[in-house]
ModelCIF file with pLDDT and N, C-alpha, C, O atoms, coordinates in Angstrom:
data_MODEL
#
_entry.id   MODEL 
#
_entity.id                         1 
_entity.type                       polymer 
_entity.pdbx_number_of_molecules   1 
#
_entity_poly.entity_id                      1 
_entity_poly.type                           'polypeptide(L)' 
_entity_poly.nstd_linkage                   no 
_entity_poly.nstd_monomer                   no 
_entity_poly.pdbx_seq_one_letter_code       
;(UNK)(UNK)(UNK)(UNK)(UNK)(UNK)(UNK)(UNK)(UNK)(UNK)(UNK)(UNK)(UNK)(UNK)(UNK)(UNK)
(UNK)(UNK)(UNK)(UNK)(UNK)(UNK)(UNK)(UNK)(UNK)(UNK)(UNK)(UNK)(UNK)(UNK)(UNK)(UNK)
(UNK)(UNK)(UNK)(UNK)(UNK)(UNK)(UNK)(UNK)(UNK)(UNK)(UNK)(UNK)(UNK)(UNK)(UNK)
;
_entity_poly.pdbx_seq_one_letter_code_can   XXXXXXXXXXXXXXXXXXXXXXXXXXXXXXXXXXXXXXXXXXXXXXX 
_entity_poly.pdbx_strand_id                 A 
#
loop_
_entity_poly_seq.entity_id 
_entity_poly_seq.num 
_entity_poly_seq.mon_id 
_entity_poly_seq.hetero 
1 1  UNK n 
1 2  UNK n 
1 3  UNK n 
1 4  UNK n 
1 5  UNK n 
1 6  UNK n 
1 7  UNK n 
1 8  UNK n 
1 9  UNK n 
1 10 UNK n 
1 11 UNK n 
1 12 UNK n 
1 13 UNK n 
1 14 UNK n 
1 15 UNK n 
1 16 UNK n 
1 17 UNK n 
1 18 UNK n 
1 19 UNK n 
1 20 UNK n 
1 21 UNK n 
1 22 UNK n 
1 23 UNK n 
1 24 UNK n 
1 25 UNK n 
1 26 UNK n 
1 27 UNK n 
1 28 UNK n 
1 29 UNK n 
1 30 UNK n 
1 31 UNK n 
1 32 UNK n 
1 33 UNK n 
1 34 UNK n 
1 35 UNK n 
1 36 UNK n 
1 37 UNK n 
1 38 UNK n 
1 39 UNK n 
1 40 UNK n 
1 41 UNK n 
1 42 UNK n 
1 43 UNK n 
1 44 UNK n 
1 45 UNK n 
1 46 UNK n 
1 47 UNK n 
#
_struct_asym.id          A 
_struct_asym.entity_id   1 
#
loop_
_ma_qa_metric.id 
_ma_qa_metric.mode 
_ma_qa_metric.name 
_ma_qa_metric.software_group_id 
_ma_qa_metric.type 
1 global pLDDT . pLDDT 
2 local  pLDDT . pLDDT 
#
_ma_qa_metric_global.metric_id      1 
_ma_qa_metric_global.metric_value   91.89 
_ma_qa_metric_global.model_id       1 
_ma_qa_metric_global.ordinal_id     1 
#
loop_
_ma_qa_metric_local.label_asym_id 
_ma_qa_metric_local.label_comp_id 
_ma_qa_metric_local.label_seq_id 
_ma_qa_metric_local.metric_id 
_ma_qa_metric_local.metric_value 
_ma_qa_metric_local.model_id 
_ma_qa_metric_local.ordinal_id 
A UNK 1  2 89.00 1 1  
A UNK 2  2 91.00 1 2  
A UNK 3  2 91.00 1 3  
A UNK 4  2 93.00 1 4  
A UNK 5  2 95.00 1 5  
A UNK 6  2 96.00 1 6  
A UNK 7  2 97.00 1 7  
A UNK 8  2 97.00 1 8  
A UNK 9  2 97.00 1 9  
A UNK 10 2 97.00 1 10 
A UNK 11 2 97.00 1 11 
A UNK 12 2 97.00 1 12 
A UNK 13 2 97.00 1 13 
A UNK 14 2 97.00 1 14 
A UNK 15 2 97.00 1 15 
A UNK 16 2 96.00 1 16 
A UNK 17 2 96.00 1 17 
A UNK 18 2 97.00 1 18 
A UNK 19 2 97.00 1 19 
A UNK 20 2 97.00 1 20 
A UNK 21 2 94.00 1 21 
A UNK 22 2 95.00 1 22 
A UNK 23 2 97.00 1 23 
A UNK 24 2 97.00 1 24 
A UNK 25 2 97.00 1 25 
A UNK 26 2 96.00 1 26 
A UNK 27 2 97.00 1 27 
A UNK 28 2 96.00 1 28 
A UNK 29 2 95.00 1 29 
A UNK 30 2 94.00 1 30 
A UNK 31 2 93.00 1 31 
A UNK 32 2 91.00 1 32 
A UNK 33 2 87.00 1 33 
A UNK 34 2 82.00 1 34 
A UNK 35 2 81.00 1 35 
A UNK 36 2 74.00 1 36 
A UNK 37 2 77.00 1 37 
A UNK 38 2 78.00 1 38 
A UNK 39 2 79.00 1 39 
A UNK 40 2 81.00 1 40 
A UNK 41 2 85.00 1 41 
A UNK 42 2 88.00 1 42 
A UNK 43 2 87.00 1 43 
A UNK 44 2 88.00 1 44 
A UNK 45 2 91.00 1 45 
A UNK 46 2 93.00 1 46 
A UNK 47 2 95.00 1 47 
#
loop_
_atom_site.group_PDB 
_atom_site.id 
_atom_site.type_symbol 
_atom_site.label_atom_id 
_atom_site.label_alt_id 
_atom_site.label_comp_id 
_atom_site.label_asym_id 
_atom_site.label_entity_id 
_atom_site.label_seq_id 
_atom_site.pdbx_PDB_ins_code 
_atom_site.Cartn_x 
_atom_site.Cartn_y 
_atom_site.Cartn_z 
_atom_site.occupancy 
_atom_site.B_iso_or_equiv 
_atom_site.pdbx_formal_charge 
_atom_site.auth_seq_id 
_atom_site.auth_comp_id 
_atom_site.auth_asym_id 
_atom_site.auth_atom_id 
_atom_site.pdbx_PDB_model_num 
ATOM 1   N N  . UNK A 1 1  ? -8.829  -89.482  -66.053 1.00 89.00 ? 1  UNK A N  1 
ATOM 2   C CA . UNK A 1 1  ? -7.456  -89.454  -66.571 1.00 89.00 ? 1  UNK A CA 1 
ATOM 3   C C  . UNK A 1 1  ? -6.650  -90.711  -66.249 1.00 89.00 ? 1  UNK A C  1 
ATOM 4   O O  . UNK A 1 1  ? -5.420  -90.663  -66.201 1.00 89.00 ? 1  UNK A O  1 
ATOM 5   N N  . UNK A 1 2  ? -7.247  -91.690  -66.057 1.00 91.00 ? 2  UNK A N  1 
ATOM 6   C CA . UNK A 1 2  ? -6.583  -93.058  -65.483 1.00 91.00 ? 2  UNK A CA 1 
ATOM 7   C C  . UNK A 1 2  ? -7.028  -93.881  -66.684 1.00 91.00 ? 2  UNK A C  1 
ATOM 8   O O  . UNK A 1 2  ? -6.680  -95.036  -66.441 1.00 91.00 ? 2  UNK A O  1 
ATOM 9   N N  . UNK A 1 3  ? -7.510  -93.836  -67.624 1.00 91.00 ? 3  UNK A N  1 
ATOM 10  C CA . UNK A 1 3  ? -7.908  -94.965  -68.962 1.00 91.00 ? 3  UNK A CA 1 
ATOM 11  C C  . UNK A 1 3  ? -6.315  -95.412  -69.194 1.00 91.00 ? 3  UNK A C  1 
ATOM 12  O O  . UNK A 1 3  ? -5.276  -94.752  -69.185 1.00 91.00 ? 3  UNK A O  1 
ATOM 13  N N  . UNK A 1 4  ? -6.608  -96.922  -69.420 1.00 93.00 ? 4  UNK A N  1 
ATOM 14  C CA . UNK A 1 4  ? -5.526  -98.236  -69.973 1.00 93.00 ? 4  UNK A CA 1 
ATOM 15  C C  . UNK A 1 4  ? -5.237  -96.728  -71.558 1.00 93.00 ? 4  UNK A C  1 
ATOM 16  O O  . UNK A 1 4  ? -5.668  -95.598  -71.789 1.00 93.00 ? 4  UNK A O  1 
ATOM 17  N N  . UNK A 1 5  ? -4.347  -97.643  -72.167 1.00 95.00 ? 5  UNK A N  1 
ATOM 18  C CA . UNK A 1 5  ? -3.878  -97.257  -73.497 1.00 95.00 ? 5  UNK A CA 1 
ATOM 19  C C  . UNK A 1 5  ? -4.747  -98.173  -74.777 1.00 95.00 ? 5  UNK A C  1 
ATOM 20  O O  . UNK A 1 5  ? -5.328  -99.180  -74.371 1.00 95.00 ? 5  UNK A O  1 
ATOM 21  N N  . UNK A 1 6  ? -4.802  -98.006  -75.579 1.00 96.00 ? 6  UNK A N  1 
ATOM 22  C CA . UNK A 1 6  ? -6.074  -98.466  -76.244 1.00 96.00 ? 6  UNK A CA 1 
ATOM 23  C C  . UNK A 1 6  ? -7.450  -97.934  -76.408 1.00 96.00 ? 6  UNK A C  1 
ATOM 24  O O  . UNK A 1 6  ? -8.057  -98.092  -77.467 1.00 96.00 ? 6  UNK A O  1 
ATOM 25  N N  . UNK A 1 7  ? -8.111  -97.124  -75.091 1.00 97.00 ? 7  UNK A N  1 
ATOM 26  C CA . UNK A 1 7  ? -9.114  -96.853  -75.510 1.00 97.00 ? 7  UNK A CA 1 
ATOM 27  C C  . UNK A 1 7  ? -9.084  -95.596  -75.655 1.00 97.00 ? 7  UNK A C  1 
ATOM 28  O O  . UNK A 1 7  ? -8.084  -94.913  -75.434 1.00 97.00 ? 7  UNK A O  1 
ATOM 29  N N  . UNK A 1 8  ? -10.572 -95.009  -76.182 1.00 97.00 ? 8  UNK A N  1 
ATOM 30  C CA . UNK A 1 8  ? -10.631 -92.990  -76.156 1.00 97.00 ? 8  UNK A CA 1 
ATOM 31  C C  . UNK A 1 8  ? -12.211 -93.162  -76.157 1.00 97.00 ? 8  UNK A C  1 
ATOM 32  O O  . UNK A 1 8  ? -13.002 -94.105  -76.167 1.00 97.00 ? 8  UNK A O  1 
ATOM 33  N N  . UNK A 1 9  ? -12.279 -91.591  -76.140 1.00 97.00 ? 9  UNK A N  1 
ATOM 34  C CA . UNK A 1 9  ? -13.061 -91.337  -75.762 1.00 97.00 ? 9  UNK A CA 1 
ATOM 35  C C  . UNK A 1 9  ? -13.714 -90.827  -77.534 1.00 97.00 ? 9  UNK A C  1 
ATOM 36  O O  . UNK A 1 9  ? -12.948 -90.946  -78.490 1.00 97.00 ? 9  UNK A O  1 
ATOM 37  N N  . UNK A 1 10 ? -15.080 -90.315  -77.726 1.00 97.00 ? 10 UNK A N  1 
ATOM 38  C CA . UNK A 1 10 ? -16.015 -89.929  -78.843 1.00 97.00 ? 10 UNK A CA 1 
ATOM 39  C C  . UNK A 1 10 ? -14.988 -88.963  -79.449 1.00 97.00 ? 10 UNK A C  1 
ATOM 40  O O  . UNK A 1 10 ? -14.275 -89.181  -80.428 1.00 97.00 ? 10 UNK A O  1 
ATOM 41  N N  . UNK A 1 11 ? -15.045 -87.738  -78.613 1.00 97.00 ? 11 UNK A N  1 
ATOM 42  C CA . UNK A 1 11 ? -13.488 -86.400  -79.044 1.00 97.00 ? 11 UNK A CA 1 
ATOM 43  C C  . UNK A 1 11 ? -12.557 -87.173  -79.237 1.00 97.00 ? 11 UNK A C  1 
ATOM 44  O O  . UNK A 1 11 ? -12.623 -87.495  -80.423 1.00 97.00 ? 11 UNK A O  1 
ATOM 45  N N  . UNK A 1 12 ? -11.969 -87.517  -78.900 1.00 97.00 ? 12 UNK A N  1 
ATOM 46  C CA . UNK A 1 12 ? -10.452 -88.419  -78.919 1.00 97.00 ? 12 UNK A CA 1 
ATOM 47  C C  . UNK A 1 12 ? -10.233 -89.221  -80.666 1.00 97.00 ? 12 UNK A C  1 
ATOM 48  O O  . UNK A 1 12 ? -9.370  -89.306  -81.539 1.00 97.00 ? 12 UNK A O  1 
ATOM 49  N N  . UNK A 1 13 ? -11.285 -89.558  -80.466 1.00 97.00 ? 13 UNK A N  1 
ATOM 50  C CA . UNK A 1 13 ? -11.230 -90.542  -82.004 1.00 97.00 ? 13 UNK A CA 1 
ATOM 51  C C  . UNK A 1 13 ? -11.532 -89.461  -83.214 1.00 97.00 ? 13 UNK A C  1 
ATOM 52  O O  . UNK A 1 13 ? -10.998 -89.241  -84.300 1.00 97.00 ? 13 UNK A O  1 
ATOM 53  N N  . UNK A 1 14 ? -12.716 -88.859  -82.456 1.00 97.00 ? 14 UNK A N  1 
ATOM 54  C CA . UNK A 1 14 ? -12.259 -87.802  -83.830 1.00 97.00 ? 14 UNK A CA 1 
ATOM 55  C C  . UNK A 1 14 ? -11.441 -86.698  -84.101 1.00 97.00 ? 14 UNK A C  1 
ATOM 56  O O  . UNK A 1 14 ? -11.561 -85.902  -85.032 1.00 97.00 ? 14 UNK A O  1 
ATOM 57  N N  . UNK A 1 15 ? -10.197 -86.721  -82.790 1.00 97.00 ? 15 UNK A N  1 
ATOM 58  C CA . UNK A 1 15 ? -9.075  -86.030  -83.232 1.00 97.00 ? 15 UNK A CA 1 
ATOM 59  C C  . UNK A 1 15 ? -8.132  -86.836  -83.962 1.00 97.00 ? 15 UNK A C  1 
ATOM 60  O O  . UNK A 1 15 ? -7.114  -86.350  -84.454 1.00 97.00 ? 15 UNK A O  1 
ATOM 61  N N  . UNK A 1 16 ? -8.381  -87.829  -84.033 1.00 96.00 ? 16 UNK A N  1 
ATOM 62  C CA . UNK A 1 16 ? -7.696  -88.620  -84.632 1.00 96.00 ? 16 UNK A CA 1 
ATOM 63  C C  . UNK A 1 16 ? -8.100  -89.306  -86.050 1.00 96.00 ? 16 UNK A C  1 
ATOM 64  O O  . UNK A 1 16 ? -7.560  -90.238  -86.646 1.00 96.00 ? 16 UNK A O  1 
ATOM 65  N N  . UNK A 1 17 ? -9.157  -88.577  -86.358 1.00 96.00 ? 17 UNK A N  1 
ATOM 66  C CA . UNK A 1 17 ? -10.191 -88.836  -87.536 1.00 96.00 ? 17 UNK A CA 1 
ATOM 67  C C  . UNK A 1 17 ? -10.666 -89.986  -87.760 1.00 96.00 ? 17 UNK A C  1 
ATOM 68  O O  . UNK A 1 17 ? -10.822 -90.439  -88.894 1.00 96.00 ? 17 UNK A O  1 
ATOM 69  N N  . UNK A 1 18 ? -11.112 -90.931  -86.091 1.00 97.00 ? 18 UNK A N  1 
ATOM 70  C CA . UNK A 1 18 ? -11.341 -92.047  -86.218 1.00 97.00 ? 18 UNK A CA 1 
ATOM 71  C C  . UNK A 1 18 ? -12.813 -92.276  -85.686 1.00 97.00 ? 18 UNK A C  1 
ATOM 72  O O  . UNK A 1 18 ? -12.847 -92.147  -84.463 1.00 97.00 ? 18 UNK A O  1 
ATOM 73  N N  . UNK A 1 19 ? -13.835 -92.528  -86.154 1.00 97.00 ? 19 UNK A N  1 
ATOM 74  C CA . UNK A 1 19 ? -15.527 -92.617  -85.454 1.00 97.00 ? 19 UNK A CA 1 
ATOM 75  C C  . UNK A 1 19 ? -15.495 -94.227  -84.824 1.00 97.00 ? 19 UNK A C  1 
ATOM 76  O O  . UNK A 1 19 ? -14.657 -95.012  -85.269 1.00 97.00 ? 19 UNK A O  1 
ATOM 77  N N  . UNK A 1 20 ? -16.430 -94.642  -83.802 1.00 97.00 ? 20 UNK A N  1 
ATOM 78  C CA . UNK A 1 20 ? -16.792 -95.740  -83.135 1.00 97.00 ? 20 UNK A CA 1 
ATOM 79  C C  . UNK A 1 20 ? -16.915 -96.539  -83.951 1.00 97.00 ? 20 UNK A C  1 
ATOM 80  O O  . UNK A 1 20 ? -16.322 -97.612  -83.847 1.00 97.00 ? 20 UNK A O  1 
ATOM 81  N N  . UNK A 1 21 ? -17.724 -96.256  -85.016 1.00 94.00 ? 21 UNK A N  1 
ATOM 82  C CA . UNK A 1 21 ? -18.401 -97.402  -86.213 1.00 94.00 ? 21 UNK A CA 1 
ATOM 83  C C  . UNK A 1 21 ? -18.853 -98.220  -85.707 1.00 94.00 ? 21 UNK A C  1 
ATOM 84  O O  . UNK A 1 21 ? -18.300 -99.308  -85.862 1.00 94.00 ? 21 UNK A O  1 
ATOM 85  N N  . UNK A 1 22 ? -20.162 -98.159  -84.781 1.00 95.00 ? 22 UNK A N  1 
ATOM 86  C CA . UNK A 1 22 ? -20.888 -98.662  -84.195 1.00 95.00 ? 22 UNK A CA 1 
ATOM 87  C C  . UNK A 1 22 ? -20.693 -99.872  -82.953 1.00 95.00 ? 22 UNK A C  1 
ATOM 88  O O  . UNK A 1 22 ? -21.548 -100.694 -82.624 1.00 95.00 ? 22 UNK A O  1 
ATOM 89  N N  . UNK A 1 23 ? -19.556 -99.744  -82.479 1.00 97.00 ? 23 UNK A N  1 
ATOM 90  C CA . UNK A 1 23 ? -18.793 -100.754 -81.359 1.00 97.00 ? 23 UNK A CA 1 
ATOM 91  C C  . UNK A 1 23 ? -19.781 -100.559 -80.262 1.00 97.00 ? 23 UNK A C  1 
ATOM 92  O O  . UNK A 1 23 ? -20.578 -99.626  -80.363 1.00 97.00 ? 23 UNK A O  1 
ATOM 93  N N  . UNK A 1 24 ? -19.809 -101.310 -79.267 1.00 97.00 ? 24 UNK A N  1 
ATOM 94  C CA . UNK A 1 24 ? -20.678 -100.636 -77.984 1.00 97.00 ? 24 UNK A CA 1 
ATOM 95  C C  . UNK A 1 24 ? -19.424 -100.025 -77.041 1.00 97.00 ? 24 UNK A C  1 
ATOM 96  O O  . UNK A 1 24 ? -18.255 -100.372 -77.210 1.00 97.00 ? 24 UNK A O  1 
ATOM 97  N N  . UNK A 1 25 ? -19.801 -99.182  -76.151 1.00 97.00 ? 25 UNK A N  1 
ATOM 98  C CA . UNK A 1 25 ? -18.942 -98.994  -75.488 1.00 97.00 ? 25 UNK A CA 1 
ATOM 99  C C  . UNK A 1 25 ? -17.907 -100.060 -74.283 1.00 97.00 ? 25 UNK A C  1 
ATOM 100 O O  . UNK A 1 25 ? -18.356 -100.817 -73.423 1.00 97.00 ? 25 UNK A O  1 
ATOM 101 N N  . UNK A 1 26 ? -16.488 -99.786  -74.599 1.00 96.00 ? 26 UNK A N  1 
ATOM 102 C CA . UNK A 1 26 ? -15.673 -100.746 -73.847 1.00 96.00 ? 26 UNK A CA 1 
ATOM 103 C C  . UNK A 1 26 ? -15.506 -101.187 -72.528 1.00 96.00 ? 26 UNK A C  1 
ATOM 104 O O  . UNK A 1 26 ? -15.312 -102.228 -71.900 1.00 96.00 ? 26 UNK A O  1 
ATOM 105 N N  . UNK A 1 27 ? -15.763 -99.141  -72.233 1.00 97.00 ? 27 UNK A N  1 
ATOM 106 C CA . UNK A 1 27 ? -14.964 -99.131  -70.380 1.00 97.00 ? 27 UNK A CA 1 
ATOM 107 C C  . UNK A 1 27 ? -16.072 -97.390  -70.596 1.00 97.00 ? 27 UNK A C  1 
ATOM 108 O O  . UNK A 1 27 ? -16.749 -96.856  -71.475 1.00 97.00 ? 27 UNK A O  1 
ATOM 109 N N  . UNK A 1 28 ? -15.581 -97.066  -68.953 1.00 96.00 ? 28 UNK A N  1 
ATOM 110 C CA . UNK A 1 28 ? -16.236 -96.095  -68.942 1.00 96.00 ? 28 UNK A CA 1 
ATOM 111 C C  . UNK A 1 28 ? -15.015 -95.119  -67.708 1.00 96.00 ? 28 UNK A C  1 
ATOM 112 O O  . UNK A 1 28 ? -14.429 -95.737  -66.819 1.00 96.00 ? 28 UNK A O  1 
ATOM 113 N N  . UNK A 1 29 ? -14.820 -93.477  -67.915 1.00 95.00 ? 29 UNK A N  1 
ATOM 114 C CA . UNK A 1 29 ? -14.506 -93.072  -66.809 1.00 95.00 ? 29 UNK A CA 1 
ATOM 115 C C  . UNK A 1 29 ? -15.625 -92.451  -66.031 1.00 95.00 ? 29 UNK A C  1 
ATOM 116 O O  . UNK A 1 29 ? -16.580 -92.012  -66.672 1.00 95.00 ? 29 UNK A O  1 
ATOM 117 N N  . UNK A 1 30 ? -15.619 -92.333  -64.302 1.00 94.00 ? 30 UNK A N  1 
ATOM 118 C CA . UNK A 1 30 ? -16.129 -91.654  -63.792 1.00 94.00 ? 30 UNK A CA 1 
ATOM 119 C C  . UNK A 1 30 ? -15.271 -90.664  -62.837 1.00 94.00 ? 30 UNK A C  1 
ATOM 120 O O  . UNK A 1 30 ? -14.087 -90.744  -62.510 1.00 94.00 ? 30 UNK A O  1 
ATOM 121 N N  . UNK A 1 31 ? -16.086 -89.870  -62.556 1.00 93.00 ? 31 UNK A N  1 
ATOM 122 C CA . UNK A 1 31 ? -15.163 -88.940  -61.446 1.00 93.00 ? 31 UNK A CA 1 
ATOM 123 C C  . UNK A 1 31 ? -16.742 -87.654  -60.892 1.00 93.00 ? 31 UNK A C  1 
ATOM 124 O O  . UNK A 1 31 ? -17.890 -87.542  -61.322 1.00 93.00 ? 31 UNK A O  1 
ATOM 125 N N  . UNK A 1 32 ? -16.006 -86.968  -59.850 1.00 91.00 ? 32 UNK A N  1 
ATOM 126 C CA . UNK A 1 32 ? -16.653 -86.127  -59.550 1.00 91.00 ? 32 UNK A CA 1 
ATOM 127 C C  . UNK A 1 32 ? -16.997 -84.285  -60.034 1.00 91.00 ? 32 UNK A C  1 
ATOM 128 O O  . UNK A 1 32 ? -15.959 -83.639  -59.894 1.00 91.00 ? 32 UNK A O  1 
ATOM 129 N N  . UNK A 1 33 ? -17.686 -83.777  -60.325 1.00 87.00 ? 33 UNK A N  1 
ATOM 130 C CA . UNK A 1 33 ? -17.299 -82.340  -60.941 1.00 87.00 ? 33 UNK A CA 1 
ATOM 131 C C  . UNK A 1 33 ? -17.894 -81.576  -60.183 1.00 87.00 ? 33 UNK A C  1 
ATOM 132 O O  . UNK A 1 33 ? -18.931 -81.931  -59.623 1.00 87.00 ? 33 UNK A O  1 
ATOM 133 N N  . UNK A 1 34 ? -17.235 -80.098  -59.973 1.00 82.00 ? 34 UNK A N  1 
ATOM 134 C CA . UNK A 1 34 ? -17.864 -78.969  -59.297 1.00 82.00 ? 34 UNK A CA 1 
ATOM 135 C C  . UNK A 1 34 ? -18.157 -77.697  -60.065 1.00 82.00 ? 34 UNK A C  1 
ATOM 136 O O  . UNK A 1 34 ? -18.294 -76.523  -59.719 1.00 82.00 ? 34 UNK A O  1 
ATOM 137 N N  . UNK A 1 35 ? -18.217 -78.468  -61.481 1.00 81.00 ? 35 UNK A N  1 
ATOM 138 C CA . UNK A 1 35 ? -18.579 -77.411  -62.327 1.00 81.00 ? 35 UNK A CA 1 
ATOM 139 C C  . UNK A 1 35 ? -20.213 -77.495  -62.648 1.00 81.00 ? 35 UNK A C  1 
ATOM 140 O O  . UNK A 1 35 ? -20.993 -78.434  -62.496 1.00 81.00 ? 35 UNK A O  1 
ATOM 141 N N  . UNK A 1 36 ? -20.428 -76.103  -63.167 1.00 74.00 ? 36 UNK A N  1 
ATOM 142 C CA . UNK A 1 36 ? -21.966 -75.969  -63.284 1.00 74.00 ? 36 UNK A CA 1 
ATOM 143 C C  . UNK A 1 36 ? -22.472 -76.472  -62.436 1.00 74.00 ? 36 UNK A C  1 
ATOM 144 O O  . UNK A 1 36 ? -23.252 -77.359  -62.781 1.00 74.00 ? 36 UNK A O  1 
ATOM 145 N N  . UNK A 1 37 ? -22.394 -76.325  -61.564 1.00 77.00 ? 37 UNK A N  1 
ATOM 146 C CA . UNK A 1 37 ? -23.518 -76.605  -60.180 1.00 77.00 ? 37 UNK A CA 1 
ATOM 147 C C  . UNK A 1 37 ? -23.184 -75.383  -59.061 1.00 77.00 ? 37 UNK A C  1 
ATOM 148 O O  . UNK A 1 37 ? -22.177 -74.760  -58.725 1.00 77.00 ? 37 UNK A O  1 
ATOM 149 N N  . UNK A 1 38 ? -24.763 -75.402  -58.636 1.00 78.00 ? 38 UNK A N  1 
ATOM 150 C CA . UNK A 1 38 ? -25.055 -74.103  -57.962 1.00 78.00 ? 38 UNK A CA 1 
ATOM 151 C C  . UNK A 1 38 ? -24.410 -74.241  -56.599 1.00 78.00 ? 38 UNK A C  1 
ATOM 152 O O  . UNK A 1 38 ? -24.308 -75.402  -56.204 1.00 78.00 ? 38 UNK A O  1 
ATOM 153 N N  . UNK A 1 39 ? -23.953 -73.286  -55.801 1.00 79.00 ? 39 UNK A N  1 
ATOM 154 C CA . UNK A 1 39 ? -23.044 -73.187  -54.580 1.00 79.00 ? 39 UNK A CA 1 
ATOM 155 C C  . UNK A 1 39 ? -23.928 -73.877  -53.417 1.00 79.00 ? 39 UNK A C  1 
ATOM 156 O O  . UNK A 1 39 ? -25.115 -73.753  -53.114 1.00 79.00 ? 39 UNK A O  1 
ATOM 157 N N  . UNK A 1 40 ? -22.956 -74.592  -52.930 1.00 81.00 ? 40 UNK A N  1 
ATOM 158 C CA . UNK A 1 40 ? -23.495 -75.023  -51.389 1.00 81.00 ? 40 UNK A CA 1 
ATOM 159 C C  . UNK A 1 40 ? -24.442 -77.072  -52.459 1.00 81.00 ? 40 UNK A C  1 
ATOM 160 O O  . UNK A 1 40 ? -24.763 -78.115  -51.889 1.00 81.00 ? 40 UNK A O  1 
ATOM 161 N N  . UNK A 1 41 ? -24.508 -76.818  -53.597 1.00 85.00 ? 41 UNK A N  1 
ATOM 162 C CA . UNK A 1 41 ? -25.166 -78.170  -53.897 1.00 85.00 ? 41 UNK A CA 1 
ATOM 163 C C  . UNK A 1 41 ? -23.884 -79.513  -54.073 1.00 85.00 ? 41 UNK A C  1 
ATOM 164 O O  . UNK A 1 41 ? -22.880 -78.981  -54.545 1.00 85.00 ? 41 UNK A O  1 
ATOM 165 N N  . UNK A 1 42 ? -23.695 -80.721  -53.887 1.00 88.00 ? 42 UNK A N  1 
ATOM 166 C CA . UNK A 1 42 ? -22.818 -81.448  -53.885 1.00 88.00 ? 42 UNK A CA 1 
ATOM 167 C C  . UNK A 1 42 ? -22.352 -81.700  -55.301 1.00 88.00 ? 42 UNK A C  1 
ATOM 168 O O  . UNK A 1 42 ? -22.987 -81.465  -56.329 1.00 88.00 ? 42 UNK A O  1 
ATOM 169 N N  . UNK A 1 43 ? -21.229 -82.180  -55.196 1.00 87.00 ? 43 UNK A N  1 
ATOM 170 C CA . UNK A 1 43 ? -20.532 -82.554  -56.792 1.00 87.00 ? 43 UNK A CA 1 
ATOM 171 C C  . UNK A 1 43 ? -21.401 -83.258  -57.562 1.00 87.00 ? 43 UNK A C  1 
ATOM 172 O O  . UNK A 1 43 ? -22.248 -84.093  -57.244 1.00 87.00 ? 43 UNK A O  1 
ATOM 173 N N  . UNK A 1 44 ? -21.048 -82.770  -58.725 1.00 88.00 ? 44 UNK A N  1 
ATOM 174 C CA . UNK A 1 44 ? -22.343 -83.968  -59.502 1.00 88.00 ? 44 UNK A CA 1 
ATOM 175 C C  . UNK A 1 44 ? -20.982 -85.291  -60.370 1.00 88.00 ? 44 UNK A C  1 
ATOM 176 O O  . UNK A 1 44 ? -19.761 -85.260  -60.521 1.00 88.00 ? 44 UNK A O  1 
ATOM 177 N N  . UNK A 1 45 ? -22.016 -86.227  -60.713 1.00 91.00 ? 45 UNK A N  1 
ATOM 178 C CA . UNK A 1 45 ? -20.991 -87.368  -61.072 1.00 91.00 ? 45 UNK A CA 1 
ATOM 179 C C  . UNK A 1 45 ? -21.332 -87.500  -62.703 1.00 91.00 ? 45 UNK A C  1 
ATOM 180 O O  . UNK A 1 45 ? -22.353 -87.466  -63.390 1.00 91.00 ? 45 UNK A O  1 
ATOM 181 N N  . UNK A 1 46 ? -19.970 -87.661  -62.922 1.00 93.00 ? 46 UNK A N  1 
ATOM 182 C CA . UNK A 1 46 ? -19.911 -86.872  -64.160 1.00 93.00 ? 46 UNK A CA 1 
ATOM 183 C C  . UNK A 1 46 ? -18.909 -88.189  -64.961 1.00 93.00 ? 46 UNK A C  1 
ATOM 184 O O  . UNK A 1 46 ? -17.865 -88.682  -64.534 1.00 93.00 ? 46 UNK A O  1 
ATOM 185 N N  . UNK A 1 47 ? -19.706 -88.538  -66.326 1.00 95.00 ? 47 UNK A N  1 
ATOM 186 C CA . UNK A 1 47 ? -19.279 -90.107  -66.659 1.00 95.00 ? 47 UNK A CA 1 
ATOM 187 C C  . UNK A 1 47 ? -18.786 -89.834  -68.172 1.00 95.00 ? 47 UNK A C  1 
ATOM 188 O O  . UNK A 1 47 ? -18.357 -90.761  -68.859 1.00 95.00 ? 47 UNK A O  1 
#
């Protein structure tokens, strides 16, 4: 949730009815998640 203004994400563009049209990717977010993963296993990293 920290992306500059300018970029989006795959969903993002096509809420906006806009596709990549073959760009490579710009930037990337990362962060940690505690979803779908089994109890007691560490966060998985989630990009």
């Amino acid at each position: 949730r920290m992306a500059p203004d300018g970029y989006a994400t795959r969903r993002q563009l096509r809420a906006d009815a806009l596709r990549p049209g073959g760009q490579p990717v710009a930037a990337q977010l990362l962060w940690f998640s505690n979803r779908r993963r089994p109890t007691g296993a560490p966060p998985v990293l989630r990009v």
